[in-house]
Structure formats: structure tokens, C-alpha cells
Protein backbone atom coordinates (compact mmCIF):
# COMPACT_ATOMS: atom_id res chain seq x y z
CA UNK A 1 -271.93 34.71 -121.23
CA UNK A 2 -268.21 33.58 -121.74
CA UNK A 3 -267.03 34.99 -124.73
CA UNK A 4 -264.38 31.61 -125.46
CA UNK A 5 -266.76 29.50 -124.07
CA UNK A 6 -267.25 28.11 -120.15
CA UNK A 7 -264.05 27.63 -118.32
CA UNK A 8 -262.21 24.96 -117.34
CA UNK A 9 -263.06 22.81 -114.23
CA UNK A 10 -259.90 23.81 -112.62
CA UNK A 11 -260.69 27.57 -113.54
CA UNK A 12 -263.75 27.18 -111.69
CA UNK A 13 -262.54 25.37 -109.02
CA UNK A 14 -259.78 28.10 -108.40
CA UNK A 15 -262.01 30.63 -108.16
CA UNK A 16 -264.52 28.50 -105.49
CA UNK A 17 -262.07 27.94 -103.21
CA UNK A 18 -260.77 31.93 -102.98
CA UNK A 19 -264.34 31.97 -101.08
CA UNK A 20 -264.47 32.18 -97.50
CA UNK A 21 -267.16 30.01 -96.01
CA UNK A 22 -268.27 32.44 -93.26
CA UNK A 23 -268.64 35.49 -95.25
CA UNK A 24 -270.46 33.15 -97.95
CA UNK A 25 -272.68 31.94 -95.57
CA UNK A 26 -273.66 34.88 -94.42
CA UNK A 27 -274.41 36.55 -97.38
CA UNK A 28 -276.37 33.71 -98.66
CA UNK A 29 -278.63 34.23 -95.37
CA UNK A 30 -278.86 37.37 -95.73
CA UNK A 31 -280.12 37.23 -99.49
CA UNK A 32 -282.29 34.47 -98.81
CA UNK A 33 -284.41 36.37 -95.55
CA UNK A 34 -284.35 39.23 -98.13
CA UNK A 35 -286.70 37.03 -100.30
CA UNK A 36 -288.52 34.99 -98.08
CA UNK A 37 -291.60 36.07 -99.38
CA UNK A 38 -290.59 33.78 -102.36
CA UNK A 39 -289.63 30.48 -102.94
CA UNK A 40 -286.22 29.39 -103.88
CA UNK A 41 -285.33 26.08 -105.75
CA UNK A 42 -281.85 24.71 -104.83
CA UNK A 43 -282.71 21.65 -106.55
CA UNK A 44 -282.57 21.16 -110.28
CA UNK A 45 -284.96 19.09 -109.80
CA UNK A 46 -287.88 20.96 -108.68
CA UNK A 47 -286.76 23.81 -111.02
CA UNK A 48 -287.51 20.99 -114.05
CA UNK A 49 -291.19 20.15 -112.65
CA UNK A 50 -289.68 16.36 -112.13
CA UNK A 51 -291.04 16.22 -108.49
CA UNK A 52 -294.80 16.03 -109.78
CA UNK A 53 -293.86 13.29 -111.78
């Protein structure tokens, strides 16, 4: 994906905190009632099958 490899903490920090919360929010609501015929796994966790464990 990165070409020199994945950038620097700071890099990505940088770039996080150019995002406005509000418009953020709202398009992560809006994506997520655009799917909610699926599920979506925020957690690592349940992505790796550890919760039947």
C-alpha cells in the first residue's frame, strides 16, 4: 500500500487530527445505516474468531 513502507506515528497522527469530529461522525453514521443489513466488527477481536474461544 505505501510504497516506502507505513508512516511514521507522528505522520499519522498529523493527519488524524486535521479531522473534524462532527463531520466524522456523521459520515461514519451515515455509512454504517447504509449497511445495516450487515454486521460490522470494530473489534479486532471478533474479526480474529477469539470471542468463541
Amino acid at each position: 500500500m505505501f510504497i516506502y513502507g507505513v508512516r511514521a506515528d507522528d505522520t499519522i497522527a498529523r493527519i488524524v487530527s486535521k479531522i473534524e469530529p462532527k463531520p466524522f461522525h456523521e459520515c461514519v453514521i451515515n455509512w454504517m445505516s447504509s449497511i445495516h443489513v450487515q454486521v460490522v466488527a470494530i473489534d479486532g477481536k471478533t474479526l480474529r474468531g477469539s470471542y468463541d474461544r
